[in-house]
N, C-alpha and C. Protein backbone atom coordinates (compact mmCIF):
# COMPACT_ATOMS: atom_id res chain seq x y z
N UNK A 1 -22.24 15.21 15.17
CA UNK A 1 -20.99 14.97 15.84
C UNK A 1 -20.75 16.03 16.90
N UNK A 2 -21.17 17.41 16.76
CA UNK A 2 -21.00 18.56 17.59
C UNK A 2 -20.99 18.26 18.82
N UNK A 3 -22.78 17.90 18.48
CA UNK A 3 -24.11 17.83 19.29
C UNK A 3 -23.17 16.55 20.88
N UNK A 4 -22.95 15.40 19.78
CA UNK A 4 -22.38 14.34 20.85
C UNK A 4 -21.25 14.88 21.26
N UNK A 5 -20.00 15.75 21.28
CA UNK A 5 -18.82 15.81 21.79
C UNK A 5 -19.74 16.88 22.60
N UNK A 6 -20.85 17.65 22.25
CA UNK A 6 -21.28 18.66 23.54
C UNK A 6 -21.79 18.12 24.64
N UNK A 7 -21.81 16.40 24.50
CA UNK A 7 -22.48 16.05 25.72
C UNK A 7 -24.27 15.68 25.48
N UNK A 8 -24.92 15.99 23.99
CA UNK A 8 -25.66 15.56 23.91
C UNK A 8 -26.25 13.88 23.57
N UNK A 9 -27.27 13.56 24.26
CA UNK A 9 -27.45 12.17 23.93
C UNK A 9 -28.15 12.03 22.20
N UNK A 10 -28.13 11.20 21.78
CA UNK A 10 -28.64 11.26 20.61
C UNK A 10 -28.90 9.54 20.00
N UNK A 11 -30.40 9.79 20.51
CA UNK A 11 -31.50 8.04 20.14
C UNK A 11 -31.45 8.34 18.63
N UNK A 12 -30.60 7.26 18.37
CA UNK A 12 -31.28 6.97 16.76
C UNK A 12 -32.12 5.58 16.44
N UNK A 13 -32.88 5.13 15.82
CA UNK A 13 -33.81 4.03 15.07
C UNK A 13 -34.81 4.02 16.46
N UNK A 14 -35.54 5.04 16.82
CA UNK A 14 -36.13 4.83 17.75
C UNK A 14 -37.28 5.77 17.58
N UNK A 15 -38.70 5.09 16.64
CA UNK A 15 -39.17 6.51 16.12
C UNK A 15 -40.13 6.77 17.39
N UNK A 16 -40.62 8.02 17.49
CA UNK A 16 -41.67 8.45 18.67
C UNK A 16 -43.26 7.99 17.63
N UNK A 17 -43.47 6.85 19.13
CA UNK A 17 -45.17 6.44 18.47
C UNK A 17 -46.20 7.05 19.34
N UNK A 18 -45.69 7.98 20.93
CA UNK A 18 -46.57 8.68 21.54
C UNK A 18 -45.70 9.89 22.24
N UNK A 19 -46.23 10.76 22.39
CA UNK A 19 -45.48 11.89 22.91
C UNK A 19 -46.27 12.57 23.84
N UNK A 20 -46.07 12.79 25.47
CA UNK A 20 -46.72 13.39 26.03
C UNK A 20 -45.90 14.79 26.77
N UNK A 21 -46.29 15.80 27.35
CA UNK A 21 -45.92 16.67 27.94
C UNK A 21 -45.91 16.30 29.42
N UNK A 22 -45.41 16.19 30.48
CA UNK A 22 -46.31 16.68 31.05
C UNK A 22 -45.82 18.29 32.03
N UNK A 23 -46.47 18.07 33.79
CA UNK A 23 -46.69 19.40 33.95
C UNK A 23 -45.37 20.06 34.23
N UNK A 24 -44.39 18.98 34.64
CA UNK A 24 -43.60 20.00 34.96
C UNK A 24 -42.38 20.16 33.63
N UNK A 25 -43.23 20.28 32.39
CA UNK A 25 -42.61 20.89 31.08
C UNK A 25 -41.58 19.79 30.01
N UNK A 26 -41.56 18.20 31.30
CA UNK A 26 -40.29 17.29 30.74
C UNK A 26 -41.54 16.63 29.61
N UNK A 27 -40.69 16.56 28.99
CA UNK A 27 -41.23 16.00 27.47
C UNK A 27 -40.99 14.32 27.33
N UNK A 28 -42.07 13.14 27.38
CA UNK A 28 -42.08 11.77 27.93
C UNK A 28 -42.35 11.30 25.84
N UNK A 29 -41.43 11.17 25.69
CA UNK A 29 -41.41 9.94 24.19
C UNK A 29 -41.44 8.67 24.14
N UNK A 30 -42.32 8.32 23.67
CA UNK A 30 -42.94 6.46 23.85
C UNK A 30 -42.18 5.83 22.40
N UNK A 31 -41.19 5.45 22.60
CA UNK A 31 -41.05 4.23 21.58
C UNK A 31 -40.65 3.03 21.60
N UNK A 32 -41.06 2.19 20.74
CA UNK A 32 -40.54 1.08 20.70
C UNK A 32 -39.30 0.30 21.52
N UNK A 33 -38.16 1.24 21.44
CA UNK A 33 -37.20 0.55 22.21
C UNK A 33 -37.25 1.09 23.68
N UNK A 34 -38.34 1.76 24.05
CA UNK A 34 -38.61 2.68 25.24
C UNK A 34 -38.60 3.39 25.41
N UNK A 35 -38.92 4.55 26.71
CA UNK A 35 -39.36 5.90 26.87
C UNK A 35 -37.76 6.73 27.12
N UNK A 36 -38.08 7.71 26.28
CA UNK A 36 -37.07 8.67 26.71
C UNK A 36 -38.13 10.26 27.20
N UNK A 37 -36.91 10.66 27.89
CA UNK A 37 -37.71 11.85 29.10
C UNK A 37 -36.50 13.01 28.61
N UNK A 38 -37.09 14.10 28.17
CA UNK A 38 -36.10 15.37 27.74
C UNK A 38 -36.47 16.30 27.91
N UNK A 39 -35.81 17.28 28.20
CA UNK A 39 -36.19 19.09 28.68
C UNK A 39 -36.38 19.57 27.16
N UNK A 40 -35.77 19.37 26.17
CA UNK A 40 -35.55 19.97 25.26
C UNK A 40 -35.23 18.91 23.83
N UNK A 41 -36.01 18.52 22.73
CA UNK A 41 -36.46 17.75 21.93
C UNK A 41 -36.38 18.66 20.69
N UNK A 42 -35.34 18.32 19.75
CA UNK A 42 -35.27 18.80 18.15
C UNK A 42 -36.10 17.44 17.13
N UNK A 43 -37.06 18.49 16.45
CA UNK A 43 -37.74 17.24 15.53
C UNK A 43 -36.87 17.68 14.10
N UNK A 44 -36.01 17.07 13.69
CA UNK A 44 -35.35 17.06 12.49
C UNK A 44 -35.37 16.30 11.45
N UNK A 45 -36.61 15.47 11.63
CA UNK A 45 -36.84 14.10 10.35
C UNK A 45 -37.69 15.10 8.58
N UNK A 46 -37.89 16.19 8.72
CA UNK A 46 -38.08 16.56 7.08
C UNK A 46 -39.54 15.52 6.85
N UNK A 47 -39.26 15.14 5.68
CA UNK A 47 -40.36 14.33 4.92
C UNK A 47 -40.90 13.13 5.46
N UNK A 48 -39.81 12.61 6.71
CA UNK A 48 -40.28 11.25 7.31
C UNK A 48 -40.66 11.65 8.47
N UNK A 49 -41.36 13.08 9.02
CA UNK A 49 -41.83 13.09 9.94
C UNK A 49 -43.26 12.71 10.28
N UNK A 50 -43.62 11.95 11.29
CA UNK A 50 -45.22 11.89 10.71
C UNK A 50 -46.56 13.16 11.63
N UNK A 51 -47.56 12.89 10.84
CA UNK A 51 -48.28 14.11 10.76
C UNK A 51 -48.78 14.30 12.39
N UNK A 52 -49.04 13.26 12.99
CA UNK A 52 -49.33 12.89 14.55
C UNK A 52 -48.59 13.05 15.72
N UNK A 53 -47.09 13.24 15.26
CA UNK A 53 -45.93 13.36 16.42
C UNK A 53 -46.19 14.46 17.15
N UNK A 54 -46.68 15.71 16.87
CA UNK A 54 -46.96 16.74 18.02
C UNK A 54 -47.65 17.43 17.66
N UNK A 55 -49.05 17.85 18.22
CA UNK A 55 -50.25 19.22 17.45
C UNK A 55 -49.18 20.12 16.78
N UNK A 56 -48.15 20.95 17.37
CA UNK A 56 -47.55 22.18 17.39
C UNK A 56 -47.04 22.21 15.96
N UNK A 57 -47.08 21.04 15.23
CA UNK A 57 -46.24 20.44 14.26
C UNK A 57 -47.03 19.81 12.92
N UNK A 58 -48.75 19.48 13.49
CA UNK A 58 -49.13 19.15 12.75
C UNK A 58 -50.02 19.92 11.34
N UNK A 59 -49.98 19.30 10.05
CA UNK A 59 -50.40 19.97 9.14
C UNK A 59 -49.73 21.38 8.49
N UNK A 60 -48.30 21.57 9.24
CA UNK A 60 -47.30 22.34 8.91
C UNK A 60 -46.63 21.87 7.50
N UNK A 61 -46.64 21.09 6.94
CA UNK A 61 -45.97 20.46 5.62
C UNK A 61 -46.72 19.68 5.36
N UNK A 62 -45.96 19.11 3.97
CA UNK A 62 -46.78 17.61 3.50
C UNK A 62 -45.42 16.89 2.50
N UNK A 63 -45.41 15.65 3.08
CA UNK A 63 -44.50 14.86 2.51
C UNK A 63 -44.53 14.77 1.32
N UNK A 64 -43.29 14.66 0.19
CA UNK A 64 -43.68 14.70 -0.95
C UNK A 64 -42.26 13.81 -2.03
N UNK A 65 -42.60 13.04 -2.77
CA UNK A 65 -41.29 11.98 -2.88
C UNK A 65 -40.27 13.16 -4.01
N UNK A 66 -39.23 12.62 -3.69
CA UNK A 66 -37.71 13.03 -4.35
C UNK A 66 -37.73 12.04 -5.01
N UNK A 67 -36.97 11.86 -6.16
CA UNK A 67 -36.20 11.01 -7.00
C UNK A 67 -35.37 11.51 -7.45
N UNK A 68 -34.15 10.18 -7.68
CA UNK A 68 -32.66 10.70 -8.05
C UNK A 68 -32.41 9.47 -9.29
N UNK A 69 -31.62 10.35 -9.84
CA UNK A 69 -31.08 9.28 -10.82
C UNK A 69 -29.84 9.21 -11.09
N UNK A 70 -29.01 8.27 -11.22
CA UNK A 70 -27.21 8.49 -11.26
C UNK A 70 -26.92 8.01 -12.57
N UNK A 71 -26.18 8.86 -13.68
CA UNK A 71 -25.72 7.98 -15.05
C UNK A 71 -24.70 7.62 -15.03
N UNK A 72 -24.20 6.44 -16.05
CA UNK A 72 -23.14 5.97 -16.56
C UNK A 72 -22.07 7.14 -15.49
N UNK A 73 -20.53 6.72 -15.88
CA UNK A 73 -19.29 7.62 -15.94
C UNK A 73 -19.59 8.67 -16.96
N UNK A 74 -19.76 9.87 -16.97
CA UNK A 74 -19.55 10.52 -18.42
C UNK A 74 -17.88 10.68 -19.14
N UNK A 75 -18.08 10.88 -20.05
CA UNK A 75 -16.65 11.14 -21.04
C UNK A 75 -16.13 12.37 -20.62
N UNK A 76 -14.75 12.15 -20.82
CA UNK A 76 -14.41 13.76 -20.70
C UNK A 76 -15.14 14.77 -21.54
N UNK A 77 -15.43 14.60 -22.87
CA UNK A 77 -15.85 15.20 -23.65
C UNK A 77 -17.63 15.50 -23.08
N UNK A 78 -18.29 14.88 -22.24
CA UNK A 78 -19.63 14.75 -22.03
C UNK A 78 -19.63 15.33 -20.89
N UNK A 79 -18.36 15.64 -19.97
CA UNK A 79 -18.34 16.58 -18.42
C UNK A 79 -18.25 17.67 -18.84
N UNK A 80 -17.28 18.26 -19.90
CA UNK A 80 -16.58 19.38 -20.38
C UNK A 80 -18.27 20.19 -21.31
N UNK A 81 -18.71 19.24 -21.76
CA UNK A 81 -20.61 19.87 -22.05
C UNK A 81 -21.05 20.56 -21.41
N UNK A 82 -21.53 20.14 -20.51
CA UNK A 82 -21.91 20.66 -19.13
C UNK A 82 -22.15 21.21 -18.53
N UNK A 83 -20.82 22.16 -18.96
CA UNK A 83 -20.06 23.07 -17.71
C UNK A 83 -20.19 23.67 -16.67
N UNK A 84 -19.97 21.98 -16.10
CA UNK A 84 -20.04 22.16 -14.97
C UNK A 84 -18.59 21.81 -14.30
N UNK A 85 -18.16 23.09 -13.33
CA UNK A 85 -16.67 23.14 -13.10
C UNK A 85 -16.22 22.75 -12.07
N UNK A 86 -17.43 22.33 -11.01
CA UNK A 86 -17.06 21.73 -9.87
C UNK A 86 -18.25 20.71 -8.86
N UNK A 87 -18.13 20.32 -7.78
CA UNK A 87 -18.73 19.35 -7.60
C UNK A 87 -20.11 19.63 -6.64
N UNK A 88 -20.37 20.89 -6.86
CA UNK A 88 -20.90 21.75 -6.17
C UNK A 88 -22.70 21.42 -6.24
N UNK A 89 -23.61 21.31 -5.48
CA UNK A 89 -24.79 21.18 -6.13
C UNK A 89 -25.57 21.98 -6.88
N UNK A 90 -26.16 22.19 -7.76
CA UNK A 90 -26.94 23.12 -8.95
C UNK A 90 -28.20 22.53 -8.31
N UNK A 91 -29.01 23.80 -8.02
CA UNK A 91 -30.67 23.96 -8.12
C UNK A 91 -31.58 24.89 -9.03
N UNK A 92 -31.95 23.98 -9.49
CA UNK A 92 -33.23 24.66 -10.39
C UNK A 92 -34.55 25.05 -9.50
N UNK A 93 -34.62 26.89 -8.62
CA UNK A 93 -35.54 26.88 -8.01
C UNK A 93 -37.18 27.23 -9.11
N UNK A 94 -37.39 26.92 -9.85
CA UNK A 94 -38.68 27.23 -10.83
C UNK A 94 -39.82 26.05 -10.11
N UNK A 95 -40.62 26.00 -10.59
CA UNK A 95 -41.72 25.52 -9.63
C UNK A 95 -41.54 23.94 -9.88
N UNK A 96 -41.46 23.22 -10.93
CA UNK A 96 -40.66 21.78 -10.57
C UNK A 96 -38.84 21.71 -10.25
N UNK A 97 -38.67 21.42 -9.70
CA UNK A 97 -37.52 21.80 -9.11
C UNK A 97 -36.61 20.58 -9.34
N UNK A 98 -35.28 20.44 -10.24
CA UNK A 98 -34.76 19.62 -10.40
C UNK A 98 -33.33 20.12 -9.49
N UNK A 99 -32.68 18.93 -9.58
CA UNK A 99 -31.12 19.87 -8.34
C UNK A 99 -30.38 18.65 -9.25
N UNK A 100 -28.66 18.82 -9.38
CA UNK A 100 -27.90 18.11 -10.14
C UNK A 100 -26.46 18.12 -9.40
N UNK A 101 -25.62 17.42 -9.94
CA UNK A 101 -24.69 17.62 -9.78
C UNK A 101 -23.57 16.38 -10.60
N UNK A 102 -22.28 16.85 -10.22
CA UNK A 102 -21.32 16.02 -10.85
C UNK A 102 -20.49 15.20 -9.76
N UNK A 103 -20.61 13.72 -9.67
CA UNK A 103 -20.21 13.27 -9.01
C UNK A 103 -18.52 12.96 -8.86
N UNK A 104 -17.96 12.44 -7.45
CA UNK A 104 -16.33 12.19 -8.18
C UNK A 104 -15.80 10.83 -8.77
N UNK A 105 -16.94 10.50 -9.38
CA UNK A 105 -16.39 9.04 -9.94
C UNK A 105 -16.84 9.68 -11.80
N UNK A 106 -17.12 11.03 -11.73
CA UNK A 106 -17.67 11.86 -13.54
C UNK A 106 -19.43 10.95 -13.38
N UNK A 107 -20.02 10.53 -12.25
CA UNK A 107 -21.63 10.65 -13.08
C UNK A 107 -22.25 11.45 -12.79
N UNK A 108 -23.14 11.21 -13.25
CA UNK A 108 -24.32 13.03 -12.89
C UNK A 108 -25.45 12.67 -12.03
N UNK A 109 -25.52 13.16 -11.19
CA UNK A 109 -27.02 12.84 -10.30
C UNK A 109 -27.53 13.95 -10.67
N UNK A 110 -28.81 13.51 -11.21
CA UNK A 110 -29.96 14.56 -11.42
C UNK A 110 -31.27 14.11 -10.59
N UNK A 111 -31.76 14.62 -9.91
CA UNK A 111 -33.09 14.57 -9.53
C UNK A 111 -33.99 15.33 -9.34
N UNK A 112 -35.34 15.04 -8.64
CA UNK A 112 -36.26 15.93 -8.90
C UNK A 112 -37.95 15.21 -8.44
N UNK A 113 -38.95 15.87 -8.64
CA UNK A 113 -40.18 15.71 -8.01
C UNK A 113 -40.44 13.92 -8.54
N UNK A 114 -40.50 13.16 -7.92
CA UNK A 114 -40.93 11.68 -8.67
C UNK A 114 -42.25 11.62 -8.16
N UNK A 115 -42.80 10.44 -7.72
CA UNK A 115 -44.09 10.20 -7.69
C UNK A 115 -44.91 10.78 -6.75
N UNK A 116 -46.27 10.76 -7.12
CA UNK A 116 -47.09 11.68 -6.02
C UNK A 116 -47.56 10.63 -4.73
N UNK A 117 -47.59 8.97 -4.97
CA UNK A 117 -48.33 8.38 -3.61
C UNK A 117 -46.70 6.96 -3.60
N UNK A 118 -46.23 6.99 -2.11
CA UNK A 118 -45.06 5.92 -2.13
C UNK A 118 -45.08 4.53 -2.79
N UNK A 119 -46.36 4.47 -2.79
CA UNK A 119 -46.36 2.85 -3.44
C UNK A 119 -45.87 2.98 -4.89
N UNK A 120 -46.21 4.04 -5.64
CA UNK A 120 -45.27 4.23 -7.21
C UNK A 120 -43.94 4.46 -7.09
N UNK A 121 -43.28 4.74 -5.70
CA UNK A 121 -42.39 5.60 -6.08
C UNK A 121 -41.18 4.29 -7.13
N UNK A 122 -41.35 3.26 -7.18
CA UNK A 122 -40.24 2.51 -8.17
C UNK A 122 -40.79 2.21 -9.16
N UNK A 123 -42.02 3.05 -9.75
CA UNK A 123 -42.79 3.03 -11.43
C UNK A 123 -41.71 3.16 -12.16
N UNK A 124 -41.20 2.76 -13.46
CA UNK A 124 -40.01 3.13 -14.01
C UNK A 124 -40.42 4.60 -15.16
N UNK A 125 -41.46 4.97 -14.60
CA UNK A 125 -42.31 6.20 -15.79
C UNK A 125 -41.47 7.09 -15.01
N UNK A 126 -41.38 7.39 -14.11
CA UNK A 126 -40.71 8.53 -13.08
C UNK A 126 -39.05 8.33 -13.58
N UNK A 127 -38.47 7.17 -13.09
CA UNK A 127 -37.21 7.37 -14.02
C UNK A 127 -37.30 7.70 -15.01
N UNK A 128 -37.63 7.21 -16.19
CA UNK A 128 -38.12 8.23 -17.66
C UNK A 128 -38.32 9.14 -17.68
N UNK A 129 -39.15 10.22 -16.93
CA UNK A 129 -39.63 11.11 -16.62
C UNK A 129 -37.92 11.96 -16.11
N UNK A 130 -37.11 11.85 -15.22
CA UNK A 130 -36.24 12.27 -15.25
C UNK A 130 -34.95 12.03 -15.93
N UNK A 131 -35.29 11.10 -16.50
CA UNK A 131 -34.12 11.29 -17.59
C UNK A 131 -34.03 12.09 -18.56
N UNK A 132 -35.62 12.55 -18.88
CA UNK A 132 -35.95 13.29 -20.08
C UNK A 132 -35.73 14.52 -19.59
N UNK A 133 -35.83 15.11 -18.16
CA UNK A 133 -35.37 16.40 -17.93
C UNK A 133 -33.89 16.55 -17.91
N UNK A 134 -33.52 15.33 -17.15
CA UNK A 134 -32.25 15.70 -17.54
C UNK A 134 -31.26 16.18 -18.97
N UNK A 135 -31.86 15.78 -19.73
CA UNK A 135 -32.06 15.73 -21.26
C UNK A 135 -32.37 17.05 -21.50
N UNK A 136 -33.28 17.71 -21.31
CA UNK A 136 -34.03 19.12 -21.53
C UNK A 136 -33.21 20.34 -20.94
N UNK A 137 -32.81 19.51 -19.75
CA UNK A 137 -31.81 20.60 -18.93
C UNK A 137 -30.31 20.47 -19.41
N UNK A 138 -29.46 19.19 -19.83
CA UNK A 138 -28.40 19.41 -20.42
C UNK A 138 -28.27 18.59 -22.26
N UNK A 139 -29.17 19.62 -22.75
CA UNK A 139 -29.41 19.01 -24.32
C UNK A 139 -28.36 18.13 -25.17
N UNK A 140 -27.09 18.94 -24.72
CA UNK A 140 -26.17 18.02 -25.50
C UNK A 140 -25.82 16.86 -24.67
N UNK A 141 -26.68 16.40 -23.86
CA UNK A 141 -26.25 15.01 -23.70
C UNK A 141 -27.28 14.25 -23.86
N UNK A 142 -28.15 14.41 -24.92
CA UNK A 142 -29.51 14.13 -25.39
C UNK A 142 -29.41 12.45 -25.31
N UNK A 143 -28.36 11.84 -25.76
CA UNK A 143 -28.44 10.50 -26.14
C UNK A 143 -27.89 9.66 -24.82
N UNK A 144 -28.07 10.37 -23.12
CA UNK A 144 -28.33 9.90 -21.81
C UNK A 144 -29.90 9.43 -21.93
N UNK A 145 -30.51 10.35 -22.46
CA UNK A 145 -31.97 10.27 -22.03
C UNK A 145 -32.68 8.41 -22.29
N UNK A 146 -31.90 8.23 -23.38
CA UNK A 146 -31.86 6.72 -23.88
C UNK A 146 -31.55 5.54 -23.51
N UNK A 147 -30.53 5.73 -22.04
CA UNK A 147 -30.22 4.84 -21.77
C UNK A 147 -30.42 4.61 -20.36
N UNK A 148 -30.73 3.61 -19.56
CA UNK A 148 -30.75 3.56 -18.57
C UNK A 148 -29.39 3.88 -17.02
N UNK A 149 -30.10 4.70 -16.33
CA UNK A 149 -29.35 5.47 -15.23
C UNK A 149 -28.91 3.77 -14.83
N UNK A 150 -27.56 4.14 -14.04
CA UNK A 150 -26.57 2.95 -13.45
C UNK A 150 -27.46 2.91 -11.93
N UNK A 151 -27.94 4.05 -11.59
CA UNK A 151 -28.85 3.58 -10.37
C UNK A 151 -29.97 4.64 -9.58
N UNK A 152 -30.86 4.62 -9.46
CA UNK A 152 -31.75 5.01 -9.31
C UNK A 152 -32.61 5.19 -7.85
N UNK A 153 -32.82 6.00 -6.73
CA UNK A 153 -33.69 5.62 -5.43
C UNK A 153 -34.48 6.99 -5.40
N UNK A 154 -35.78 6.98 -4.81
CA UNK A 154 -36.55 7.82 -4.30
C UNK A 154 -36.77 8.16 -2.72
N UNK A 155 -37.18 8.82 -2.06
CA UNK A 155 -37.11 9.36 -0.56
C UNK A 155 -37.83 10.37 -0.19
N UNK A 156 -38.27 10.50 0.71
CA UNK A 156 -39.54 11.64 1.22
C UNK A 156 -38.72 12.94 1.25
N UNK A 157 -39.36 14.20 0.72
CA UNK A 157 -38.82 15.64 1.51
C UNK A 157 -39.78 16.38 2.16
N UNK A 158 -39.86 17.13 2.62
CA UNK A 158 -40.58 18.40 3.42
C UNK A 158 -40.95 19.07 2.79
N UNK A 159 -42.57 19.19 2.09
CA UNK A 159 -42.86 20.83 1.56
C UNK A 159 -43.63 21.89 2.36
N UNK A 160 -43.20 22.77 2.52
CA UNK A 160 -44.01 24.16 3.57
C UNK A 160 -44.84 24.62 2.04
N UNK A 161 -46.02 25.11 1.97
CA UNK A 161 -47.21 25.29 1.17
C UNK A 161 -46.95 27.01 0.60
N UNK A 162 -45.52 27.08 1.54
CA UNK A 162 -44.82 28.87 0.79
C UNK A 162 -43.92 28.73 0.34
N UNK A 163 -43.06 27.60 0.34
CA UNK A 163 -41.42 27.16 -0.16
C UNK A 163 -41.08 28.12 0.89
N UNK A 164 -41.08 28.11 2.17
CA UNK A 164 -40.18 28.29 3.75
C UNK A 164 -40.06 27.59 4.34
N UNK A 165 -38.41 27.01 4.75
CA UNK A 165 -38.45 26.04 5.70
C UNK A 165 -39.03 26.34 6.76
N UNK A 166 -39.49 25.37 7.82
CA UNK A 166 -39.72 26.06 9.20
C UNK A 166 -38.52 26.34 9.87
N UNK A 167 -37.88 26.95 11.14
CA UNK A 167 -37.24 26.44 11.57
C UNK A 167 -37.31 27.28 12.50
N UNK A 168 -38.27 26.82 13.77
CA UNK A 168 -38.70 27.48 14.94
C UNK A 168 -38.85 26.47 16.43
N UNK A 169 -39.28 27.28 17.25
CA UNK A 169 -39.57 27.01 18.42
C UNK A 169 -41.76 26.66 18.75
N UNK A 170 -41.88 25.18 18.26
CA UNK A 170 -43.58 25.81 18.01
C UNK A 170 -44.05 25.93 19.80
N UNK A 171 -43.21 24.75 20.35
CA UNK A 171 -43.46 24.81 22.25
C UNK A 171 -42.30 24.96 22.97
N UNK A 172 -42.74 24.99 24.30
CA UNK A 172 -41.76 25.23 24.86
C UNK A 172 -40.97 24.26 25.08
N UNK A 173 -39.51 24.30 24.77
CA UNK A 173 -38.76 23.26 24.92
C UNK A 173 -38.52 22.14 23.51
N UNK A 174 -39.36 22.60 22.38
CA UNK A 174 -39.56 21.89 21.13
C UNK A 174 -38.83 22.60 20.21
N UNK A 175 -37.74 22.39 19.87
CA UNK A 175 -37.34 22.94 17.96
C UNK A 175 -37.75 22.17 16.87
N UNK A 176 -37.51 22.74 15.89
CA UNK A 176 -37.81 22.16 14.82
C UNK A 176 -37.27 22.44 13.39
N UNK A 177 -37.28 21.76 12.45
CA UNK A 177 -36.09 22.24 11.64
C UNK A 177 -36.99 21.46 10.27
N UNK A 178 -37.66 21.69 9.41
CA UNK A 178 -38.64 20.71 8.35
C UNK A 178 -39.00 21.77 7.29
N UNK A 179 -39.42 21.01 6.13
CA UNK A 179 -40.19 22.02 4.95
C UNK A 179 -39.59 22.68 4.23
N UNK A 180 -37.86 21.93 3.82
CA UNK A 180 -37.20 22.61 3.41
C UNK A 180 -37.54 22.44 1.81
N UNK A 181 -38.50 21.52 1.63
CA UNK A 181 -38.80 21.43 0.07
C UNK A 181 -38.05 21.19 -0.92
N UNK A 182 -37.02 20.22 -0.64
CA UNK A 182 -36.70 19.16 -1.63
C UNK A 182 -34.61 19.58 -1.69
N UNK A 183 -34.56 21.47 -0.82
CA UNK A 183 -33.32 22.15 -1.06
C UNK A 183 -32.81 21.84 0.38
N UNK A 184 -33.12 20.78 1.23
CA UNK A 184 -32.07 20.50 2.66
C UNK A 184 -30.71 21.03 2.14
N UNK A 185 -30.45 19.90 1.14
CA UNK A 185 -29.15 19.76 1.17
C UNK A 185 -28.20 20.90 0.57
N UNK A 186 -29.27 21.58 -0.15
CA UNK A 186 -28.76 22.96 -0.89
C UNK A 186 -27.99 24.17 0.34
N UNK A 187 -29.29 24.08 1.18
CA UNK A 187 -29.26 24.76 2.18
C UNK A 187 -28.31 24.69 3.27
N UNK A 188 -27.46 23.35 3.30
CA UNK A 188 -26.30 22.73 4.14
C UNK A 188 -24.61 23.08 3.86
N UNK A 189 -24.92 23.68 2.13
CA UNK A 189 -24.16 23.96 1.92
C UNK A 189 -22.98 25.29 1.76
C-alpha cells in the first residue's frame, strides 16, 4: 500500500518467464501479459520464486513446502491449556520448526515442515504428521490429535542453507528479499 501511494507501479499475476538487462542498466521483463521495463526491480516471491529468474539469484535457496492445519473452535477450558494469552504468533526455532497460534474465532493453527516433493503436498500422512506435533507440543490437548483439523493447506517457503534470510542488493538496480525459512511472517511482526 506504501509502495502504491509512493507512486510506485506494482504488476501483479504477471510472472517473469525472461529477464534481460540491457546496456543502459533498464531491466526488460518478459511476461505473459507483456514486457515491463524498470530501473529498479524487488524480487519478493520467497518459495515461489523460480530458480531461472536471474543468475544473481540463482541456487541462493531451495523451495521447501509449509503445512498448516486449523482445529475445531477450542473450549474455553482447551484455550485456557495452552496458555496462550494472546493472538500473537509462537515459533518453535529447533531444527523442525513448527509456528502456532490462536486464532479469533478460539482455533489453533499449527503448522510446520509438510511434504518434501509438491505433488504429496495433500498426502493426508502430513496432516497426521502435524496433528501429532501439535499433540506433542500442546499435550493436554492430546485428544485434537484424533480428530480431524476443520481445514488444512500447504504452500512453498524460502530456505537459505544457514537459516538467513537474504535481503540484499545481488545487481545493480535488483533487491531482494527471500530465504526467510518458513519465519516471513514471524519476521513481519
Amino acid at each position: 500500500r506504501q509502495a502504491v501511494e509512493a507512486g510506485v507501479k506494482v504488476v501483479e499475476h504477471a510472472p517473469v518467464i525472461q529477464w534481460q538487462t540491457e546496456t543502459d542498466g533498464l531491466h526488460c521483463l518478459h511476461t505473459p501479459r507483456g514486457d515491463i521495463r524498470a530501473r529498479k526491480v524487488i524480487i519478493a516471491s520467497n518459495g515461489y520464486t523460480p530458480n531461472h529468474l536471474h543468475p544473481s539469484i540463482h541456487g541462493r535457496t531451495l523451495p521447501v513446502l509449509s503445512s498448516v492445519v486449523v482445529t475445531r473452535p477450542l473450549t474455553v477450558a482447551e484455550v485456557a491449556a495452552t496458555h496462550l494469552h494472546s493472538r500473537e504468533l509462537v515459533m518453535d526455532t529447533r531444527t523442525l520448526k513448527y509456528y502456532f497460534r490462536l486464532l479469533p474465532d478460539q482455533r489453533l493453527l499449527f503448522g510446520g515442515r509438510g511434504a518434501i516433493r509438491g505433488k504429496d503436498a495433500n498426502n493426508p500422512r502430513y496432516t497426521r504428521d502435524l496433528m501429532q506435533a501439535l499433540s506433542a507440543t500442546f499435550p493436554q490437548l492430546q485428544s485434537l490429535a484424533a480428530e480431524k483439523p476443520d481445514y488444512s493447506w500447504s504452500g512453498w517457503v524460502s530456505v537459505a542453507l544457514d537459516d538467513y534470510p537474504r535481503i540484499y542488493s545481488p545487481a545493480p538496480g535488483i533487491f531482494t528479499s527471500m530465504g526467510y525459512c518458513g519465519s516471513g511472517v514471524t519476521f513481519t511482526q
